[in-house]
PDB file of N, CA and C in Angstrom:
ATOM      1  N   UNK A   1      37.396  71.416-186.910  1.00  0.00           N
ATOM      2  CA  UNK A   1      38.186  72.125-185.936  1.00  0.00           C
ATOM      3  C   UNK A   1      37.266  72.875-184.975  1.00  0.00           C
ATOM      4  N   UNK A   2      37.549  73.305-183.779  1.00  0.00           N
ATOM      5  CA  UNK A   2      36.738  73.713-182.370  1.00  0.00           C
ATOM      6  C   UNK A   2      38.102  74.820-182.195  1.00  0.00           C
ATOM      7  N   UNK A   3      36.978  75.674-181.843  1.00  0.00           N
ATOM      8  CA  UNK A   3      38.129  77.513-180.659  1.00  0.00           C
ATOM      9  C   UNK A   3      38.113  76.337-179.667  1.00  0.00           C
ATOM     10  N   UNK A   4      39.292  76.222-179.481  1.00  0.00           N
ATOM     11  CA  UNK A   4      39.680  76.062-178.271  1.00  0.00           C
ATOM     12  C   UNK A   4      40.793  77.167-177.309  1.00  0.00           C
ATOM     13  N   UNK A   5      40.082  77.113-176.068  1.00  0.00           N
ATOM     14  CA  UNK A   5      41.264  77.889-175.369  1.00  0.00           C
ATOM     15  C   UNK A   5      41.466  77.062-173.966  1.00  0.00           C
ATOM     16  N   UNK A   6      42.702  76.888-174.354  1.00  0.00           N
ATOM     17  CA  UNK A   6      43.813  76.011-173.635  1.00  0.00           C
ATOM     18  C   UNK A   6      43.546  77.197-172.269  1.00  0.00           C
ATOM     19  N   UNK A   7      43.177  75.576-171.263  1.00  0.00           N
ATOM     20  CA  UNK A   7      42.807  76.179-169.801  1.00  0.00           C
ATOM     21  C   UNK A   7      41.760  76.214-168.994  1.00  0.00           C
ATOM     22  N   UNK A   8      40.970  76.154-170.049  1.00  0.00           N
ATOM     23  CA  UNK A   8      39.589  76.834-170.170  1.00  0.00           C
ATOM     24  C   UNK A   8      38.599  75.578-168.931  1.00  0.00           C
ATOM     25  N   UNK A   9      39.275  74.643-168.477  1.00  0.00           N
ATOM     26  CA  UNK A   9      38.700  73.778-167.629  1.00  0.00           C
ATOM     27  C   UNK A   9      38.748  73.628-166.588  1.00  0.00           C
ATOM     28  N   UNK A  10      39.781  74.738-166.033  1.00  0.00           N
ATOM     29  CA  UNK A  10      39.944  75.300-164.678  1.00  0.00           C
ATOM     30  C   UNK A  10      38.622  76.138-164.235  1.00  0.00           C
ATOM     31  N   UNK A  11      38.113  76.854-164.889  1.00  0.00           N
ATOM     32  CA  UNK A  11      36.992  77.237-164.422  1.00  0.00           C
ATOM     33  C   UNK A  11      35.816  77.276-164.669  1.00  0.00           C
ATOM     34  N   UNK A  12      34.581  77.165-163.970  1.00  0.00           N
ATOM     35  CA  UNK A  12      33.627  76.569-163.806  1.00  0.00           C
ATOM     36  C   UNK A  12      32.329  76.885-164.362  1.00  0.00           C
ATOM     37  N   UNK A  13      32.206  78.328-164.689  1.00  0.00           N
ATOM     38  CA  UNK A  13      31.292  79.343-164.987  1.00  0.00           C
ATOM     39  C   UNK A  13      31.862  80.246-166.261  1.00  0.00           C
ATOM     40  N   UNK A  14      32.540  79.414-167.323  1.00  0.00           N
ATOM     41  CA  UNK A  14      33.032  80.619-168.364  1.00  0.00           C
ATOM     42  C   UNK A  14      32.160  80.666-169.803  1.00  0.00           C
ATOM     43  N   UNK A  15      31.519  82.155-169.813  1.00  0.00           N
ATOM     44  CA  UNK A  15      30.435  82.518-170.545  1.00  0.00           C
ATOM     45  C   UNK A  15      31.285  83.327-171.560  1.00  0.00           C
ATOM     46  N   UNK A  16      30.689  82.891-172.774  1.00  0.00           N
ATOM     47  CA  UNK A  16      31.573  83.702-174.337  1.00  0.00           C
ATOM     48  C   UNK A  16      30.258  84.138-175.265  1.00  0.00           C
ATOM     49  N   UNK A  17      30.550  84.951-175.470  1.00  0.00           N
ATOM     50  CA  UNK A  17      30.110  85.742-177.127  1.00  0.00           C
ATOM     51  C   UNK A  17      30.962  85.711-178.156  1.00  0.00           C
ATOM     52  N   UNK A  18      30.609  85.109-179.453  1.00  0.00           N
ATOM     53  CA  UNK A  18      31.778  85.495-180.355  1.00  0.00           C
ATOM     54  C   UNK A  18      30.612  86.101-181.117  1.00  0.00           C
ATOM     55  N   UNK A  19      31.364  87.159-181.940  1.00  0.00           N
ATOM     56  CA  UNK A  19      30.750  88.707-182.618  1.00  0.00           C
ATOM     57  C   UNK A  19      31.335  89.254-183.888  1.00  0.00           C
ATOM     58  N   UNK A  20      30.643  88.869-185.518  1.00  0.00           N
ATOM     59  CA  UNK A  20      31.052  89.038-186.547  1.00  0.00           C
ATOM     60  C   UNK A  20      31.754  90.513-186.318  1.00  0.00           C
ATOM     61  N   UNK A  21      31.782  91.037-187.403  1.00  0.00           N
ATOM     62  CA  UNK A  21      32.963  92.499-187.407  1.00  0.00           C
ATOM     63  C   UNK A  21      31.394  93.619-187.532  1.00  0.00           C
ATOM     64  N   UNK A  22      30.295  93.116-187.379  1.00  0.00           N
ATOM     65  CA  UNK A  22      29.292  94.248-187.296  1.00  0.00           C
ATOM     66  C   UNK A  22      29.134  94.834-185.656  1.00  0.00           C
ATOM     67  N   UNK A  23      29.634  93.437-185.057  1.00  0.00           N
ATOM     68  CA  UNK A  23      29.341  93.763-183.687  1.00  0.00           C
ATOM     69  C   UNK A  23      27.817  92.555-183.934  1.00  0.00           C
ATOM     70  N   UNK A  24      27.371  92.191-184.463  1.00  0.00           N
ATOM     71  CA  UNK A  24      25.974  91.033-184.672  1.00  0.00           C
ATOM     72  C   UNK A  24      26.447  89.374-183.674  1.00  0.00           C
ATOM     73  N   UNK A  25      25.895  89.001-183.213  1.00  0.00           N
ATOM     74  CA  UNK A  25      26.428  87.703-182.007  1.00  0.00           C
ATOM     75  C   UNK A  25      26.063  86.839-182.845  1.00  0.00           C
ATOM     76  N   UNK A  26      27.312  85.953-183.057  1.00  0.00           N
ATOM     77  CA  UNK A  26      27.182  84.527-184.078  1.00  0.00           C
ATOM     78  C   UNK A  26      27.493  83.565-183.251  1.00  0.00           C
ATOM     79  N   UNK A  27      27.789  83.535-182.048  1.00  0.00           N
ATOM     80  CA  UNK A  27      27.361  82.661-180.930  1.00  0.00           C
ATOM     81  C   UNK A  27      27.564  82.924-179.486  1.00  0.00           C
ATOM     82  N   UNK A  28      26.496  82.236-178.782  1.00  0.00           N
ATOM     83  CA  UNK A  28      26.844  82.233-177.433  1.00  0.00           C
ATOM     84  C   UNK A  28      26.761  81.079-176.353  1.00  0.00           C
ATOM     85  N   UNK A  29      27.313  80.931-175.165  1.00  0.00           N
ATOM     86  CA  UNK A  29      27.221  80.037-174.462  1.00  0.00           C
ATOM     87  C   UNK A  29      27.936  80.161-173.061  1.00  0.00           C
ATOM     88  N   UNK A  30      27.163  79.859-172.238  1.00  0.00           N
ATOM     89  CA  UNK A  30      27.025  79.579-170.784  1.00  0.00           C
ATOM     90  C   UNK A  30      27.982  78.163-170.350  1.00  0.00           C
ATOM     91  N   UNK A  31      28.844  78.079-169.961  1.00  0.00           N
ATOM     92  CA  UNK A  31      29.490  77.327-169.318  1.00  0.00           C
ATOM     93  C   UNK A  31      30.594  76.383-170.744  1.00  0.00           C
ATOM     94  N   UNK A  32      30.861  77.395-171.260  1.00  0.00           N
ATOM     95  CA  UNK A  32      31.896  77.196-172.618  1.00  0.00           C
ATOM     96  C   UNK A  32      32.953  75.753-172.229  1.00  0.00           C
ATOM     97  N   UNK A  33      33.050  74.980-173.553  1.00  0.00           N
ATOM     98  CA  UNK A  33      33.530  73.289-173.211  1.00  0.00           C
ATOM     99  C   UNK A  33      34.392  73.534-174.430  1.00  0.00           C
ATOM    100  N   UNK A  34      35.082  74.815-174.542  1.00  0.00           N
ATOM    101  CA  UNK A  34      35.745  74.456-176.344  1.00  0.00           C
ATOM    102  C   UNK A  34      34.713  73.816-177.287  1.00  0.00           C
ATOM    103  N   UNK A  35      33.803  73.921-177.718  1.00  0.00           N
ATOM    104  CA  UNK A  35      32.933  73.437-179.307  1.00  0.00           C
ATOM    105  C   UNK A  35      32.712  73.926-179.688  1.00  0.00           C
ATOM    106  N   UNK A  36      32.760  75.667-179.777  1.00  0.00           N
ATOM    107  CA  UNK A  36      32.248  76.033-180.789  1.00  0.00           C
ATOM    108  C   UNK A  36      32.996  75.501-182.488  1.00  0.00           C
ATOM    109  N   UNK A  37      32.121  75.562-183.571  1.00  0.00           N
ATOM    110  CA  UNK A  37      33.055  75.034-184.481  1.00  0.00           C
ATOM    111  C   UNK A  37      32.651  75.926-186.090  1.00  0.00           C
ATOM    112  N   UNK A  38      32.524  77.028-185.792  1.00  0.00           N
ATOM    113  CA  UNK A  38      32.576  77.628-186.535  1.00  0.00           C
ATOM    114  C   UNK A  38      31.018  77.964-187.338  1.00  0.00           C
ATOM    115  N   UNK A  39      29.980  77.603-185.963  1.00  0.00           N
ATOM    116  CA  UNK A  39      28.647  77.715-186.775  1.00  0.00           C
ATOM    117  C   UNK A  39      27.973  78.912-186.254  1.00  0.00           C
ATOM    118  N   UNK A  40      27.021  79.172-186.948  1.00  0.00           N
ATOM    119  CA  UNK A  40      26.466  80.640-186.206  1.00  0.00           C
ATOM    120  C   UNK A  40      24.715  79.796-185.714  1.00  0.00           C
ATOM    121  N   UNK A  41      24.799  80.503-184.308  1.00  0.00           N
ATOM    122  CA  UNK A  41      23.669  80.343-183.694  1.00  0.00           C
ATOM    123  C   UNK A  41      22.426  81.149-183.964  1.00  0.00           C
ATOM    124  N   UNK A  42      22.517  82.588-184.698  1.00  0.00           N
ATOM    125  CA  UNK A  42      21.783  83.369-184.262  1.00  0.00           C
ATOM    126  C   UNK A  42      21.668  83.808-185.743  1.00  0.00           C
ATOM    127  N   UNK A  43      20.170  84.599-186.052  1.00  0.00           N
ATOM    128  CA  UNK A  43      20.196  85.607-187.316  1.00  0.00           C
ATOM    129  C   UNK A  43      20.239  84.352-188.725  1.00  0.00           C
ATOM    130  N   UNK A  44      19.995  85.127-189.223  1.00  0.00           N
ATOM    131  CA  UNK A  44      20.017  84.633-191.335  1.00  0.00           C
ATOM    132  C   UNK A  44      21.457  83.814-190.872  1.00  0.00           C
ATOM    133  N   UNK A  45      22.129  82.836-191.916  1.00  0.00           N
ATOM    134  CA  UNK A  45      22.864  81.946-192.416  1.00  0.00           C
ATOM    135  C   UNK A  45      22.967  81.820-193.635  1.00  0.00           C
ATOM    136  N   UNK A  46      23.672  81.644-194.347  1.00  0.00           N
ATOM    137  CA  UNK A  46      23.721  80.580-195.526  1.00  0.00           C
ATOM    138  C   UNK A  46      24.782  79.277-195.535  1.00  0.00           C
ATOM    139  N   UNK A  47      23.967  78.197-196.257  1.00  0.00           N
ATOM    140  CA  UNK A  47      24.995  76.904-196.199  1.00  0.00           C
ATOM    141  C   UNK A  47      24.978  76.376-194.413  1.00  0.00           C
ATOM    142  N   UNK A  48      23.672  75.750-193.843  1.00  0.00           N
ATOM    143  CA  UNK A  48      23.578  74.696-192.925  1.00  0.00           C
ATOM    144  C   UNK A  48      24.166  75.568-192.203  1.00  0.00           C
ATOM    145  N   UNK A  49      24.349  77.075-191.653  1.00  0.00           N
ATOM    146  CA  UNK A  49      24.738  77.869-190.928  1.00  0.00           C
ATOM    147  C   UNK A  49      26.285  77.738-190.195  1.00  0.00           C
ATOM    148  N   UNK A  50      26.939  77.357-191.543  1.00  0.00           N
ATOM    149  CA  UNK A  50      28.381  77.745-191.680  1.00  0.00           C
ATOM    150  C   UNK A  50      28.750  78.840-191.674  1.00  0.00           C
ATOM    151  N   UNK A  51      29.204  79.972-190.950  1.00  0.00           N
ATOM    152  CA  UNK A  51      29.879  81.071-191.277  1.00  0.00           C
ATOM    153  C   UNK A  51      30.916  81.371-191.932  1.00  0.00           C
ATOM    154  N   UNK A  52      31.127  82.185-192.767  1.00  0.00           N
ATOM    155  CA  UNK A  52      32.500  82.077-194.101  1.00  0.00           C
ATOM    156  C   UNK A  52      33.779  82.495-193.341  1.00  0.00           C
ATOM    157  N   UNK A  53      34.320  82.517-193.899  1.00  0.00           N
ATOM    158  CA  UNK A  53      36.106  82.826-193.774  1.00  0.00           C
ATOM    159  C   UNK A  53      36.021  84.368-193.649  1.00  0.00           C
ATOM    160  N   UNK A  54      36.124  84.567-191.920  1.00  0.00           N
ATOM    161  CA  UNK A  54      36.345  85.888-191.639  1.00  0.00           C
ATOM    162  C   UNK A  54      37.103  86.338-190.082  1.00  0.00           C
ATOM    163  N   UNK A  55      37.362  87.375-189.882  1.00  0.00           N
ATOM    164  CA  UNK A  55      37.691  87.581-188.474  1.00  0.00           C
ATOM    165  C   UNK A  55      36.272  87.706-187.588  1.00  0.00           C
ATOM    166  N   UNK A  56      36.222  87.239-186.313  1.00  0.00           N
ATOM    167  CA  UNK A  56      35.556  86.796-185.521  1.00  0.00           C
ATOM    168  C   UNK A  56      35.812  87.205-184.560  1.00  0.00           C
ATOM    169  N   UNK A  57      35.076  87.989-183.265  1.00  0.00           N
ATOM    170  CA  UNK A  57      35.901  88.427-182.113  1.00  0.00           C
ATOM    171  C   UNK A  57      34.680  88.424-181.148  1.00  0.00           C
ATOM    172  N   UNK A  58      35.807  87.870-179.932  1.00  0.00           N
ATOM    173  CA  UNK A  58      35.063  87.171-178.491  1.00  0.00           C
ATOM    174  C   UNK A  58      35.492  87.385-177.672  1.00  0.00           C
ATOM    175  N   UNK A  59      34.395  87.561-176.682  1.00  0.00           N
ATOM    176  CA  UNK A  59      34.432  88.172-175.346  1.00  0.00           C
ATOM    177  C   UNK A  59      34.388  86.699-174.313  1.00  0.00           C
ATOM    178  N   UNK A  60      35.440  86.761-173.544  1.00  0.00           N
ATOM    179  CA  UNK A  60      35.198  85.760-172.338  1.00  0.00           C
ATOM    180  C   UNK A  60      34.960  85.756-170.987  1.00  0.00           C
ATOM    181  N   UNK A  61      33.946  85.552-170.137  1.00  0.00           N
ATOM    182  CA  UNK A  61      34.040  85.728-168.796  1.00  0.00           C
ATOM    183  C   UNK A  61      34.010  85.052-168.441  1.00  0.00           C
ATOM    184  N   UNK A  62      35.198  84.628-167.676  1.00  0.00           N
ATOM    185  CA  UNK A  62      35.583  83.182-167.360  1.00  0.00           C
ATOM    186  C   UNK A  62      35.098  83.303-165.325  1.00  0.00           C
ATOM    187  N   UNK A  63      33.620  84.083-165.031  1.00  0.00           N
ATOM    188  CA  UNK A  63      33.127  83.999-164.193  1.00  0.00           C
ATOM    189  C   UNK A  63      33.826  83.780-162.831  1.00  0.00           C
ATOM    190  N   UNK A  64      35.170  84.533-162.289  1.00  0.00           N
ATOM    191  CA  UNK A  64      35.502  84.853-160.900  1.00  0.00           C
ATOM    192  C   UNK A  64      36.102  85.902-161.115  1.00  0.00           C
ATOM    193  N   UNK A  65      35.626  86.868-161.757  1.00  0.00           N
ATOM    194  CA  UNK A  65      35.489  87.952-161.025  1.00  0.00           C
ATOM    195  C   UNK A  65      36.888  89.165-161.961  1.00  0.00           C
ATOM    196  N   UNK A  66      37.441  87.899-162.646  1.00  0.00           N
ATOM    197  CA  UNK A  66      38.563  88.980-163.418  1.00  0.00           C
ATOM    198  C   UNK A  66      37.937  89.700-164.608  1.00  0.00           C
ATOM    199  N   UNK A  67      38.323  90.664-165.052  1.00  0.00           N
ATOM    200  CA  UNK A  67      38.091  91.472-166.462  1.00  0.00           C
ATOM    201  C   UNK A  67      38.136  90.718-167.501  1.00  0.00           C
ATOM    202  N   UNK A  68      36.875  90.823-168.222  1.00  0.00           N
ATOM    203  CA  UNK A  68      36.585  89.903-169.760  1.00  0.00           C
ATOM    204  C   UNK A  68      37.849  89.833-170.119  1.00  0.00           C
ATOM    205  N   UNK A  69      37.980  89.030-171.126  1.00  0.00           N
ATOM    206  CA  UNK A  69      39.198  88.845-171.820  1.00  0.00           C
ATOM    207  C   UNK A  69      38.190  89.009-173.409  1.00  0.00           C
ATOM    208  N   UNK A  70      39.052  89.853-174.177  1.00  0.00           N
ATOM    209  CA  UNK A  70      38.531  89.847-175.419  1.00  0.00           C
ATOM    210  C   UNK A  70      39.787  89.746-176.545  1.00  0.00           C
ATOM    211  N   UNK A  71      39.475  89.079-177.292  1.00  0.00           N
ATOM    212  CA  UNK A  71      40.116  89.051-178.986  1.00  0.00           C
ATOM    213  C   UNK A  71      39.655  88.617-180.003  1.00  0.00           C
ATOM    214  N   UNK A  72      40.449  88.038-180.970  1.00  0.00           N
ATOM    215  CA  UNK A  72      39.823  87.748-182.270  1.00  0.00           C
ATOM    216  C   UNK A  72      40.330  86.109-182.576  1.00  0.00           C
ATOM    217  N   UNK A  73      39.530  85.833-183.695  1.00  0.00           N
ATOM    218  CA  UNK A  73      39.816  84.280-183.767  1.00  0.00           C
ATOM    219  C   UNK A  73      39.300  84.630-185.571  1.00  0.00           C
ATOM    220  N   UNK A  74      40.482  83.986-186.224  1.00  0.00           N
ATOM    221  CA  UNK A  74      39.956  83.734-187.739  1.00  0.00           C
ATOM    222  C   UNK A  74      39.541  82.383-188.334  1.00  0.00           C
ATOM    223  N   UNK A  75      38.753  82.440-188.466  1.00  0.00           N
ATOM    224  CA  UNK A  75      37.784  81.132-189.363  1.00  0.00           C
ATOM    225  C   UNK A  75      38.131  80.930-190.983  1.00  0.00           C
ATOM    226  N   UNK A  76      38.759  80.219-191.085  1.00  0.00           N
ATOM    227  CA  UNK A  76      39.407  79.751-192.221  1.00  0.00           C
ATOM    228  C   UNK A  76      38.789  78.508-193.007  1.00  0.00           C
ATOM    229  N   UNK A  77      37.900  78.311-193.533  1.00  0.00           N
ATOM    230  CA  UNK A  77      37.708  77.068-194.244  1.00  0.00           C
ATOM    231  C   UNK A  77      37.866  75.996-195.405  1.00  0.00           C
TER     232      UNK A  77
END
């Protein structure tokens, strides 16, 4: 399964952080295509850098100019 957010291909420049519950960045990306899939980019891992079953929360700037959009996304495996 992939975060997807329905829409998200209307615009051209949309940059995300998603951010365990420490506030620590478990991923990021520049011109976001829906893939993230639940892996962590950054820092220690365990298990092929699967992240476990937790709440997850992400910031979106979907780059023209409106106010981030932020919420949460739960990872269920």
């Amino acid at each position: 399964d992939l975060f997807v957010i329905e829409g998200i291909e209307n615009y051209e420049k949309v940059d995300i952080i998603i951010m365990n519950r420490w506030g620590n960045k478990v991923y990021e990306a520049k011109g976001y295509k829906n893939d993230w899939d639940g892996t962590n980019k950054f820092g220690i891992s365990v298990g092929q850098d699967q992240l476990p079953v937790a709440t997850y929360f992400y910031i979106v700037d979907l780059g023209d100019g409106q106010k981030a959009l932020k919420g949460y996304v739960y990872l269920n495996r």
